[in-house]
C-alpha atoms as a PDB file:
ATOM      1  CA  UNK A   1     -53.783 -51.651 -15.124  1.00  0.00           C
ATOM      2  CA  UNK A   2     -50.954 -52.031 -12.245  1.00  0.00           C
ATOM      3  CA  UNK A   3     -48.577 -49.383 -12.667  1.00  0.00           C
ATOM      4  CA  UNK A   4     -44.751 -50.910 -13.507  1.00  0.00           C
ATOM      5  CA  UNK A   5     -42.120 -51.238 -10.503  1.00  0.00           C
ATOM      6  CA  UNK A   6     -39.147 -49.330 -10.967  1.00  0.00           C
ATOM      7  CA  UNK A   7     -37.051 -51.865 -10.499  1.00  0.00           C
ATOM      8  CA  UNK A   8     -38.254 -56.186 -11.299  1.00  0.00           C
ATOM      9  CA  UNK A   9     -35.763 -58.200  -8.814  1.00  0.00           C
ATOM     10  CA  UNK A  10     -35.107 -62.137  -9.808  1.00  0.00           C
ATOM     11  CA  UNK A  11     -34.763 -64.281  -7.210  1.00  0.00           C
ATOM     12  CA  UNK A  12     -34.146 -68.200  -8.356  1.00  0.00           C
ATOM     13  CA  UNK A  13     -33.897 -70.120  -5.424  1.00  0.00           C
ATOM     14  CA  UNK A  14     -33.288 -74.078  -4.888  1.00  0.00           C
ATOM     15  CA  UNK A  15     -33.484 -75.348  -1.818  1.00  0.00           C
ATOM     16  CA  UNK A  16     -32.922 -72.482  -0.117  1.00  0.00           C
ATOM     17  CA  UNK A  17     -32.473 -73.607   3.351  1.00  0.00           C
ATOM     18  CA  UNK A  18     -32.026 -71.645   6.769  1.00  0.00           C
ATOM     19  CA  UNK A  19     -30.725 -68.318   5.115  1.00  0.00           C
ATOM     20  CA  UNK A  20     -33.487 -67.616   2.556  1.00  0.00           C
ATOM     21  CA  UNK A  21     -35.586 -66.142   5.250  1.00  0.00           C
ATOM     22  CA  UNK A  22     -32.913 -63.471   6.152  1.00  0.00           C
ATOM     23  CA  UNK A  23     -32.295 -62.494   1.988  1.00  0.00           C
ATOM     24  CA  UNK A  24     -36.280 -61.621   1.695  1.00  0.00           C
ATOM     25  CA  UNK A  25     -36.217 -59.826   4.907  1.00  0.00           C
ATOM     26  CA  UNK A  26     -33.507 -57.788   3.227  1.00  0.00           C
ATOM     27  CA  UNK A  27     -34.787 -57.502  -0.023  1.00  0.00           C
ATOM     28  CA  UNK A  28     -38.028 -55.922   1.641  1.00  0.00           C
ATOM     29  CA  UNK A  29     -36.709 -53.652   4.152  1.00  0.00           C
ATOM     30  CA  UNK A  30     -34.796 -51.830   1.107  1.00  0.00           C
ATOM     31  CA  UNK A  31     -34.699 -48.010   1.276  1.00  0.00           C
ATOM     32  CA  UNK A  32     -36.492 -47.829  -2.285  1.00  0.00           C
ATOM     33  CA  UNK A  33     -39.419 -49.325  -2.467  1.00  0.00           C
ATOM     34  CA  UNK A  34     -40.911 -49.337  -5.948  1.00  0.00           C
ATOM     35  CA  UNK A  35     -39.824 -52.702  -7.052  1.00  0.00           C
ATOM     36  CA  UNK A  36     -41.479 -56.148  -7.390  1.00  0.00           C
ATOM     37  CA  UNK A  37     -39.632 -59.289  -6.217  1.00  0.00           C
ATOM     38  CA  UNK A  38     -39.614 -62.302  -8.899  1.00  0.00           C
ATOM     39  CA  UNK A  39     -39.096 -65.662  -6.928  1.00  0.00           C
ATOM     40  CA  UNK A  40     -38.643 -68.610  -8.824  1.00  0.00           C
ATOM     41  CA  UNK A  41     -38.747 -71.712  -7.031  1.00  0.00           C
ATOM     42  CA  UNK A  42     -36.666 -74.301  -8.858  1.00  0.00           C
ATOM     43  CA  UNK A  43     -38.127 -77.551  -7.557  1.00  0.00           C
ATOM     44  CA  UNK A  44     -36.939 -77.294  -4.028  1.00  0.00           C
ATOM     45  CA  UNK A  45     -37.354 -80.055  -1.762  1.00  0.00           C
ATOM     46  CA  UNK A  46     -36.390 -78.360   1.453  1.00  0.00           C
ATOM     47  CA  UNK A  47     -39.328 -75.892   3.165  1.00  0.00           C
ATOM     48  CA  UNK A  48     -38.461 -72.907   0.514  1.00  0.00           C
ATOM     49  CA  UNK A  49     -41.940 -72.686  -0.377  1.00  0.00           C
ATOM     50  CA  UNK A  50     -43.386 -72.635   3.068  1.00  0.00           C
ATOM     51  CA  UNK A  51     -40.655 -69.591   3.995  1.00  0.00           C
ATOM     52  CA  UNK A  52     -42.053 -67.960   0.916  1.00  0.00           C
ATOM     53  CA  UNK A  53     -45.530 -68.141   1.266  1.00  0.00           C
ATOM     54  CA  UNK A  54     -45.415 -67.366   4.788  1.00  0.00           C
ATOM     55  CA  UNK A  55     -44.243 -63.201   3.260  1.00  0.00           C
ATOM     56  CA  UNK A  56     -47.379 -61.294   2.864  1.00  0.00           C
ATOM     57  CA  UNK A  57     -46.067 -58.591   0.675  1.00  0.00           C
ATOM     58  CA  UNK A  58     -47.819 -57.955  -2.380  1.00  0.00           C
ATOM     59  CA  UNK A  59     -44.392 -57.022  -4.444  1.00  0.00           C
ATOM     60  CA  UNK A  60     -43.696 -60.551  -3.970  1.00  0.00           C
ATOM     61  CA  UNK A  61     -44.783 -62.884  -7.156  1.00  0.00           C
ATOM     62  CA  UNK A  62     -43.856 -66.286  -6.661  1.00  0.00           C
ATOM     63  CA  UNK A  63     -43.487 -68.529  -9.812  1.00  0.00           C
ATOM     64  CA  UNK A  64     -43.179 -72.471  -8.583  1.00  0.00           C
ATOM     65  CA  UNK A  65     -41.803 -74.821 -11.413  1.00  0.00           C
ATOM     66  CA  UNK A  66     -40.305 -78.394 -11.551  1.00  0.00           C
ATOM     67  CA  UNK A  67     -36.389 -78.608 -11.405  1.00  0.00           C
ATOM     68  CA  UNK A  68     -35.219 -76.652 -14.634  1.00  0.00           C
ATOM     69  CA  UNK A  69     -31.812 -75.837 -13.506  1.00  0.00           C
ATOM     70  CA  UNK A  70     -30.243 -71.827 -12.593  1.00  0.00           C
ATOM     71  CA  UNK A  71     -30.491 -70.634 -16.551  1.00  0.00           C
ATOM     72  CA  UNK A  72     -33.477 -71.352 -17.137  1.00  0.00           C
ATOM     73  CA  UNK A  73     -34.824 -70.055 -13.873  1.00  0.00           C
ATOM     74  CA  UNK A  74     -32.835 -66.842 -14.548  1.00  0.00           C
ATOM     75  CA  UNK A  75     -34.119 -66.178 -18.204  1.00  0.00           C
ATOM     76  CA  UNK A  76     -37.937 -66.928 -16.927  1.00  0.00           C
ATOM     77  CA  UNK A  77     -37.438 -64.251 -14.075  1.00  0.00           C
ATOM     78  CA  UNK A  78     -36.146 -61.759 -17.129  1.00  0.00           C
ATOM     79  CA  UNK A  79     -39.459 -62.703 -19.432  1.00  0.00           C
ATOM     80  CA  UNK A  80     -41.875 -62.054 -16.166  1.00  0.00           C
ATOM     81  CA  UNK A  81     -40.233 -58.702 -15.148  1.00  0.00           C
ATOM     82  CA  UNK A  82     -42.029 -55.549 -15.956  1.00  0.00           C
ATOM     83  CA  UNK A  83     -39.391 -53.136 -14.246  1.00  0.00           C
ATOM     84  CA  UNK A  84     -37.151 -50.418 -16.274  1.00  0.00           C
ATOM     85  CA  UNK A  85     -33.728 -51.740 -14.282  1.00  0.00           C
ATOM     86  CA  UNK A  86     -33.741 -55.240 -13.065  1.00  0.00           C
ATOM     87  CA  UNK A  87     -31.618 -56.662 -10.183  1.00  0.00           C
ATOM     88  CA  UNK A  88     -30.041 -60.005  -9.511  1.00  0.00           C
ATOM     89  CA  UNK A  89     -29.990 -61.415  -5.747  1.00  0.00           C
ATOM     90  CA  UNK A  90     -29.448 -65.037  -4.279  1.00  0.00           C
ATOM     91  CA  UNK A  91     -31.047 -66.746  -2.176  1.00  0.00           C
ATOM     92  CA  UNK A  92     -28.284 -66.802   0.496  1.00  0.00           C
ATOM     93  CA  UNK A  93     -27.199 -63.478   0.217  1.00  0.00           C
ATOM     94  CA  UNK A  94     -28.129 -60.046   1.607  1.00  0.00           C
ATOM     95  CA  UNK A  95     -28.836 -56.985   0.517  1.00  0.00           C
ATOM     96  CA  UNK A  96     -28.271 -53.649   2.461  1.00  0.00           C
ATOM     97  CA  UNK A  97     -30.937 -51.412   2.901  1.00  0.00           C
ATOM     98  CA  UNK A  98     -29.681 -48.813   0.053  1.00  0.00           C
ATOM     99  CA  UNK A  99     -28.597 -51.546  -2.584  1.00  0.00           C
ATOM    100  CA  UNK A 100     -31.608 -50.619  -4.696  1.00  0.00           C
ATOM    101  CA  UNK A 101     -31.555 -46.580  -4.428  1.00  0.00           C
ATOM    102  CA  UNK A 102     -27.626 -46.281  -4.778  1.00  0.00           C
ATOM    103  CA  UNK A 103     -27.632 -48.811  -8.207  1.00  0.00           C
ATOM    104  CA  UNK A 104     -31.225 -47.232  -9.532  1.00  0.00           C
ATOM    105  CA  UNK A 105     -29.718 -43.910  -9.097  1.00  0.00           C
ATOM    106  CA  UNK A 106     -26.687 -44.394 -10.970  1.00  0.00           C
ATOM    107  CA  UNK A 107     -28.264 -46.110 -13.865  1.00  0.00           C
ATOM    108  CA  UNK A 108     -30.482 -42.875 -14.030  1.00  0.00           C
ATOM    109  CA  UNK A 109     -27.870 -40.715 -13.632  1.00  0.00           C
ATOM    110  CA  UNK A 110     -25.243 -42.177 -15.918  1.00  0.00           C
ATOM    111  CA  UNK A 111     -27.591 -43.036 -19.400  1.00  0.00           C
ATOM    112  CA  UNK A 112     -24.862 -44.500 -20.863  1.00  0.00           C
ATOM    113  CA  UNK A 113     -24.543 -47.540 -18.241  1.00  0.00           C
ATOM    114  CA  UNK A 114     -26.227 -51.043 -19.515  1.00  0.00           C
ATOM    115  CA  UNK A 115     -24.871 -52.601 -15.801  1.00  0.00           C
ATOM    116  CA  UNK A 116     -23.974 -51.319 -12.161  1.00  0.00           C
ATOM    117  CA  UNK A 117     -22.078 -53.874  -9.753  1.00  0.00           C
ATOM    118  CA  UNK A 118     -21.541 -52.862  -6.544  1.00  0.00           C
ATOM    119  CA  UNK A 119     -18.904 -54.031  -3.650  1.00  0.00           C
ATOM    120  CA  UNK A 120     -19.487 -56.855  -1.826  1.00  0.00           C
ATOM    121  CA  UNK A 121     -18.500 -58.419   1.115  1.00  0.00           C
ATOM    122  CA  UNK A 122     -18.189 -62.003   2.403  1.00  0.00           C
ATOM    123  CA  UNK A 123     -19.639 -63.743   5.053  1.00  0.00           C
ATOM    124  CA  UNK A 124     -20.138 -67.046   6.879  1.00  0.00           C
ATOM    125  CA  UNK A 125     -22.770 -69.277   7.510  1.00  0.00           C
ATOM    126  CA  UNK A 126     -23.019 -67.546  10.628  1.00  0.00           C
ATOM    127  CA  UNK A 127     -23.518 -63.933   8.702  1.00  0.00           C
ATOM    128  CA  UNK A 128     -20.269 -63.145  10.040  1.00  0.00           C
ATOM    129  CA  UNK A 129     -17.729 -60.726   7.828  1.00  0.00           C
ATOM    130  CA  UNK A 130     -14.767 -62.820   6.395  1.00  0.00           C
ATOM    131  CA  UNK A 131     -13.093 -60.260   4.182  1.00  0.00           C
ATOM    132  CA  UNK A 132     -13.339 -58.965   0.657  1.00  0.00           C
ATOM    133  CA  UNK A 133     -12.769 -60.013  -2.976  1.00  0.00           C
ATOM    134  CA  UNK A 134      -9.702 -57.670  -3.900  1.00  0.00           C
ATOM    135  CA  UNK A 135     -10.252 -57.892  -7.825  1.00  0.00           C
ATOM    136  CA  UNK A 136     -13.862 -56.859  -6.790  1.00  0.00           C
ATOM    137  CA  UNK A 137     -12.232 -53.375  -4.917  1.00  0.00           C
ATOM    138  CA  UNK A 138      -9.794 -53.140  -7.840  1.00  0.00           C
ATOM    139  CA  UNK A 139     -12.166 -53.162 -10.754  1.00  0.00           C
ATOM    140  CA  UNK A 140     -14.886 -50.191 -10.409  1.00  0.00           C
ATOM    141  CA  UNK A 141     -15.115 -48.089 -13.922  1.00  0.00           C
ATOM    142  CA  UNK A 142     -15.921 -49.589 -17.014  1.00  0.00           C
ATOM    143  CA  UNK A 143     -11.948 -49.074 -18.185  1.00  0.00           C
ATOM    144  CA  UNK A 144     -10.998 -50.863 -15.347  1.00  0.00           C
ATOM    145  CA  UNK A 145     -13.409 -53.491 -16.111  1.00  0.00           C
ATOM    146  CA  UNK A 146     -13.087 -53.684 -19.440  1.00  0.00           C
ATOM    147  CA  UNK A 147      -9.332 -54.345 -18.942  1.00  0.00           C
ATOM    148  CA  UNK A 148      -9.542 -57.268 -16.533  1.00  0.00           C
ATOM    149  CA  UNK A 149     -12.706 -59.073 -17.883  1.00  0.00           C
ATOM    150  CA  UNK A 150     -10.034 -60.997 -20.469  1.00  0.00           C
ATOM    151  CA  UNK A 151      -8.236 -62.065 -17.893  1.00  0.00           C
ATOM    152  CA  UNK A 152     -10.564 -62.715 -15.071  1.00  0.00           C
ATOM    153  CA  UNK A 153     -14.105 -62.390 -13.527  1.00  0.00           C
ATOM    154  CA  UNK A 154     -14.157 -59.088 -11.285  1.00  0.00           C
ATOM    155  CA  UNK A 155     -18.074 -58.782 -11.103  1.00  0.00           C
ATOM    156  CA  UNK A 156     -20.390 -60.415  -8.335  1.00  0.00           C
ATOM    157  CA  UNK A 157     -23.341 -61.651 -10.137  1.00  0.00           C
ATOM    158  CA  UNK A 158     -26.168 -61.473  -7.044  1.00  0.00           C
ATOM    159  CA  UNK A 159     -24.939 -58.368  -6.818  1.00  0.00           C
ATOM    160  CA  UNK A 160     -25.464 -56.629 -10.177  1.00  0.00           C
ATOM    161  CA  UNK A 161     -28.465 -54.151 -11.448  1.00  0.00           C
ATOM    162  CA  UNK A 162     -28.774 -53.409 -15.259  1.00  0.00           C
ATOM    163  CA  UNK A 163     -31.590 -51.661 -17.864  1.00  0.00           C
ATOM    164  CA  UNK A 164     -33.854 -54.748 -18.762  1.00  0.00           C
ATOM    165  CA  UNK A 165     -33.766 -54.306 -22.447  1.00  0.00           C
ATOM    166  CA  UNK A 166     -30.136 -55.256 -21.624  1.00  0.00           C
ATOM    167  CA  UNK A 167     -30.896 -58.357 -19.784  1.00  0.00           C
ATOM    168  CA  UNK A 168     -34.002 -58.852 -22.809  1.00  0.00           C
ATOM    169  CA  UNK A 169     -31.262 -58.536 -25.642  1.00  0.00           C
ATOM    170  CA  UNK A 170     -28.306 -60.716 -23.810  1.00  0.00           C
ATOM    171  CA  UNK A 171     -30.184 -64.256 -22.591  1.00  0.00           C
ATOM    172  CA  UNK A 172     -27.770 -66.304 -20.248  1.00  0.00           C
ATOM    173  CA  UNK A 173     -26.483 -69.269 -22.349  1.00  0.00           C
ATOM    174  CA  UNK A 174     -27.500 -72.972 -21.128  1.00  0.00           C
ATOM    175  CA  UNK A 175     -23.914 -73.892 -22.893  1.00  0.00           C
ATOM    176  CA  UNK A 176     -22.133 -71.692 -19.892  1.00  0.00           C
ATOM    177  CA  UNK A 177     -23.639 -73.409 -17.037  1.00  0.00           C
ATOM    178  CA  UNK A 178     -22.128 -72.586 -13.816  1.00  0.00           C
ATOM    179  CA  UNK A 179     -20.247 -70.038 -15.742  1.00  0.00           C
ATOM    180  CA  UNK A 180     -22.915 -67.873 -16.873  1.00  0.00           C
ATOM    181  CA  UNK A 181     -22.200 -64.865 -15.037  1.00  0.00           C
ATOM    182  CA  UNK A 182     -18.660 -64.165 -17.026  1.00  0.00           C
ATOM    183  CA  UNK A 183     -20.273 -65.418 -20.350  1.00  0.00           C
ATOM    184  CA  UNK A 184     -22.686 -62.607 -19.719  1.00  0.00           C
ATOM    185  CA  UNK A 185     -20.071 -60.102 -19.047  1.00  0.00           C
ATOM    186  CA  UNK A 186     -18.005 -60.911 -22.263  1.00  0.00           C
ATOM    187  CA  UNK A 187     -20.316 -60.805 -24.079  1.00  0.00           C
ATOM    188  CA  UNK A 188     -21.280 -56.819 -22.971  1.00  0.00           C
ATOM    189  CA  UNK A 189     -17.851 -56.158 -23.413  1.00  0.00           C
ATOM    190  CA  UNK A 190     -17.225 -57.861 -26.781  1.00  0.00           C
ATOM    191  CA  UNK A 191     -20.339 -55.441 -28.067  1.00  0.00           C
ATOM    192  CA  UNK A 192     -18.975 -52.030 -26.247  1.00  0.00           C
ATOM    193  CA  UNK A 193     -22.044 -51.929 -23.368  1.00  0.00           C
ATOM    194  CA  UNK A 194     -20.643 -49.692 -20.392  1.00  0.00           C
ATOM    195  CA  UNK A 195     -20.149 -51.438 -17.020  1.00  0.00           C
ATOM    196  CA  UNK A 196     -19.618 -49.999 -13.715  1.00  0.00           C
ATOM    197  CA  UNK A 197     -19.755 -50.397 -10.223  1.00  0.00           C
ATOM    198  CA  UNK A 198     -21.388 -48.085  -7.273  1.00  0.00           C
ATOM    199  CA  UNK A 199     -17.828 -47.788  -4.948  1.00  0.00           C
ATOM    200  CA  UNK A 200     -19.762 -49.207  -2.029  1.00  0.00           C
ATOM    201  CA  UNK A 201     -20.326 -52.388  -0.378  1.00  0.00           C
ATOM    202  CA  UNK A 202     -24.010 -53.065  -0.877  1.00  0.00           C
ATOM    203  CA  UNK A 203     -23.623 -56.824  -0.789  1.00  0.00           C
ATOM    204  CA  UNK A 204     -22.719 -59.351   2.120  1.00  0.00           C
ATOM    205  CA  UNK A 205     -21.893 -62.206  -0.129  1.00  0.00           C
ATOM    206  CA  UNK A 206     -22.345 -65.461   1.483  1.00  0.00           C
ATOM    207  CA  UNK A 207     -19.832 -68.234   1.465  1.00  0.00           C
ATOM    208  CA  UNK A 208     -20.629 -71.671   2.399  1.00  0.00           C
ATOM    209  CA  UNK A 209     -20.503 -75.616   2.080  1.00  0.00           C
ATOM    210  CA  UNK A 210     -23.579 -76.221   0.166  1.00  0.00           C
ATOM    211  CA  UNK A 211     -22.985 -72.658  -2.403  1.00  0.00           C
ATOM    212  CA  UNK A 212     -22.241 -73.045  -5.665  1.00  0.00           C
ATOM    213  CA  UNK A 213     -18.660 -70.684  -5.318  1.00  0.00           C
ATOM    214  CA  UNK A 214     -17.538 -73.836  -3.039  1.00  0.00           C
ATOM    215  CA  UNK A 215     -19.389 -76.545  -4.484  1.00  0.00           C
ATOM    216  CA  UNK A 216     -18.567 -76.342  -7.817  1.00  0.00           C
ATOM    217  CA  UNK A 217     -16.164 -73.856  -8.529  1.00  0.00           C
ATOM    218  CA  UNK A 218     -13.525 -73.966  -6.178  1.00  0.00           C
ATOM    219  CA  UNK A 219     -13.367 -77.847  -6.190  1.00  0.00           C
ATOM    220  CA  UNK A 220     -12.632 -77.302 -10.274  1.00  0.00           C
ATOM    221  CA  UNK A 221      -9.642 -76.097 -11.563  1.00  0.00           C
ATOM    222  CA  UNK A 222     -10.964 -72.588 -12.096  1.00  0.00           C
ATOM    223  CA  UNK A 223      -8.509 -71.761 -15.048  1.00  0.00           C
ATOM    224  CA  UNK A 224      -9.903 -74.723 -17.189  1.00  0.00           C
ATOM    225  CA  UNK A 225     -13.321 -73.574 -16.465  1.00  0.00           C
ATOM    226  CA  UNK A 226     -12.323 -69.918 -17.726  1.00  0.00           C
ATOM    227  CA  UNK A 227     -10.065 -71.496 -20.412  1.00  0.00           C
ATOM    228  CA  UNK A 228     -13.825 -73.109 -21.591  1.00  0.00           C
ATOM    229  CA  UNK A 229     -15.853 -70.121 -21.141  1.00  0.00           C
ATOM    230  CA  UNK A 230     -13.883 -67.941 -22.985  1.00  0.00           C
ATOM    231  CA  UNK A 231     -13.292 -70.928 -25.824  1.00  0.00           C
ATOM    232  CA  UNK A 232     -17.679 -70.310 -26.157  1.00  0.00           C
ATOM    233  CA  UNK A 233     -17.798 -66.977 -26.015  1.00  0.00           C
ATOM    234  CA  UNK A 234     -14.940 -66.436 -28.817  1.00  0.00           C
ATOM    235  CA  UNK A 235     -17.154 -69.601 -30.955  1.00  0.00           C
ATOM    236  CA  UNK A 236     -20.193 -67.345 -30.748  1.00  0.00           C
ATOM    237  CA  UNK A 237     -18.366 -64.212 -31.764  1.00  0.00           C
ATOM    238  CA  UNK A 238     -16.936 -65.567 -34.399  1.00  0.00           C
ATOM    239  CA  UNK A 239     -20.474 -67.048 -35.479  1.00  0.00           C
ATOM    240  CA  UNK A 240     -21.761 -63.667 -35.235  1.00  0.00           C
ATOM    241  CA  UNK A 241     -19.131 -62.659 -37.101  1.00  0.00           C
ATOM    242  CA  UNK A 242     -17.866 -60.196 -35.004  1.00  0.00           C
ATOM    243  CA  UNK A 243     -14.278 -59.225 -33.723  1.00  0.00           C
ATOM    244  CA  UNK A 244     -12.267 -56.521 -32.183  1.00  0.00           C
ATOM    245  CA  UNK A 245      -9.577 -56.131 -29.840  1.00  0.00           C
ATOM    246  CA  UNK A 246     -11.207 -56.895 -26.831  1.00  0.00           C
ATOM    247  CA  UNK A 247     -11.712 -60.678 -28.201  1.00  0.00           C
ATOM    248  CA  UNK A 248      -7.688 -60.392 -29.050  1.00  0.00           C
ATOM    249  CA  UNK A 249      -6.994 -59.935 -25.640  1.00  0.00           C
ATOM    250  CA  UNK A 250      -9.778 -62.597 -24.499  1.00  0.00           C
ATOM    251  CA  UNK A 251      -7.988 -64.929 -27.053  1.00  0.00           C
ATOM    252  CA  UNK A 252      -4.939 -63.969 -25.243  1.00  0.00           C
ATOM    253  CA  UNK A 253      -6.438 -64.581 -21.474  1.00  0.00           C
ATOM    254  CA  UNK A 254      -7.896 -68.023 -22.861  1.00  0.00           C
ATOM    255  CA  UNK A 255      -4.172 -69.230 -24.256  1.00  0.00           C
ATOM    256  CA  UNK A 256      -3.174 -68.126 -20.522  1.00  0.00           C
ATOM    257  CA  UNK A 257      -6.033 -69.501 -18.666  1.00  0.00           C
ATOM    258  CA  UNK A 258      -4.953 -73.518 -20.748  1.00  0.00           C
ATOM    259  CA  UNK A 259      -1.576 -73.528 -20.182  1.00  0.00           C
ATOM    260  CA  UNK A 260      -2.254 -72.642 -16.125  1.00  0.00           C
ATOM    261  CA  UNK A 261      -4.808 -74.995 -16.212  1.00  0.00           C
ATOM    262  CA  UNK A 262      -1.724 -77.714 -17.217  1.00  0.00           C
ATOM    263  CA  UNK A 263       0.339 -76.874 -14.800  1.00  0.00           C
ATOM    264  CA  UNK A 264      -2.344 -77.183 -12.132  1.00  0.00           C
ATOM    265  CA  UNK A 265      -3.284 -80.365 -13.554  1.00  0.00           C
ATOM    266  CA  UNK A 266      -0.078 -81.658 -13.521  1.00  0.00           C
ATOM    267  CA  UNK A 267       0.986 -80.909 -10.061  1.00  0.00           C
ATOM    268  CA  UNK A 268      -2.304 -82.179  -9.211  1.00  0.00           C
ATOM    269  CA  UNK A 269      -1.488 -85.627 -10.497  1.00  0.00           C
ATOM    270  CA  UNK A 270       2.470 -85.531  -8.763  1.00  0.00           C
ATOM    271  CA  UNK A 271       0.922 -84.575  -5.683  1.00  0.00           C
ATOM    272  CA  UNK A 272      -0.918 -88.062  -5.678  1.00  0.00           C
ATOM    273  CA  UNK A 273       1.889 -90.074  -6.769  1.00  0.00           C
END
């Protein structure tokens, strides 16, 4: 029998266009090897498939499927992974050659982490650097993390590495789509898991017309769709019957997040008058 990876990287890509080719190149020139790479191809029309296949790497395990949509694509990835940590990447974003041996060495040095972030750093189209995420910088030990989750999202999801019996017990929810990410997060926070981040930029974080971070979320008022997420999350805690002061304070951050979301909305609507 094939001996286990390490480390079982998901990879959902749709339509992954000119900069796919430069995030396996990444992936596969990383400093630790021992992983296998989990690409799900969600029913692209573009030539994803042909820049896939033409990767002769035998960590590579490509898993073609109709259009099923990010969640689904993500939770597949989790049920096909046979690593002990698994990793999160997009398909227009790169990894730096340590990513892998700086997060895999945390997580085995620190047995009480569920999830290691890391830095990241933006960039264009063009791969060129156009500055950090300062709540990113600002949010590094599980405290710190744990403090500014109610009020805001301060984790990059591509960027994220975590023990797979965490990723196994916590399914993303279809309900948060295009949310997901901070869904996932609350919900490791509502149950106590420790977060962290490895202090370094290990992620150039890509930025650009056809991404999700412009296409959907920053043409949305981003409060309402916090105001919503957090709304869920509390629903399912309270169906679990669970509550402590962390959901107090994202009760608190979701009263916040509505009445911004007003204002917004309202200006919105005098700006066009």
């Amino acid at each position: 029998m094939e001996k286990a990876p390490l480390i079982s990287v998901i990879l959902p890509v749709y339509n992954g266009g000119p900069f796919l080719r430069q995030t396996l190149e990444a992936l596969l020139a990383q400093t630790l090897e021992d992983f296998e790479l989990i690409v799900i191809n969600d029913g692209s029309t573009d030539d994803s498939e042909a820049t896939i296949l033409s990767f002769n790497d035998p960590r590579i395990h490509y898993f073609p499927q109709p259009n099923q949509g990010f969640i689904f694509s993500l939770n597949r990835g989790i049920a096909a992974a046979r690593g002990q940590y698994i990793a999160r990447i997009d398909a227009d974003d790169v990894c730096l050659p340590e990513r892998f041996e700086r997060q895999a060495a945390w997580l085995a040095a620190h047995p009480e982490t569920a999830v290691v972030g890391c830095f990241i750093t933006f960039i264009d189209e063009n791969g060129r650097e156009t500055g950090i995420w300062p709540e990113d910088r600002a949010c590094v030990t599980n405290g710190q993390i744990r403090r500014a989750l109610p009020k805001f999202n301060c984790i990059a999801h591509p960027g994220v590495m975590a023990r797979a019996e965490v990723f196994r017990e916590y399914p993303y929810r279809k309900e948060q789509k295009h949310i997901e990410d901070y869904d996932l997060w609350l919900r490791l926070q509502g149950d106590g898991k420790v977060m962290e981040k490895v202090p370094e930029p290990l992620l150039l974080y890509r930025v650009h017309s056809g991404s999700v971070t412009v296409s959907v979320i920053k043409k949305n008022n981003i409060f309402l769709r916090h105001f919503h997420c957090k709304r869920r999350y509390l629903a399912l805690r309270l169906a679990q019957g669970k509550w402590n002061g962390f959901d107090c304070r994202v009760l608190a951050g979701m009263c916040r997040d509505a009445v911004v979301a007003m204002v917004k909305s309202f200006k919105q609507r005098n700006a066009h008058v």
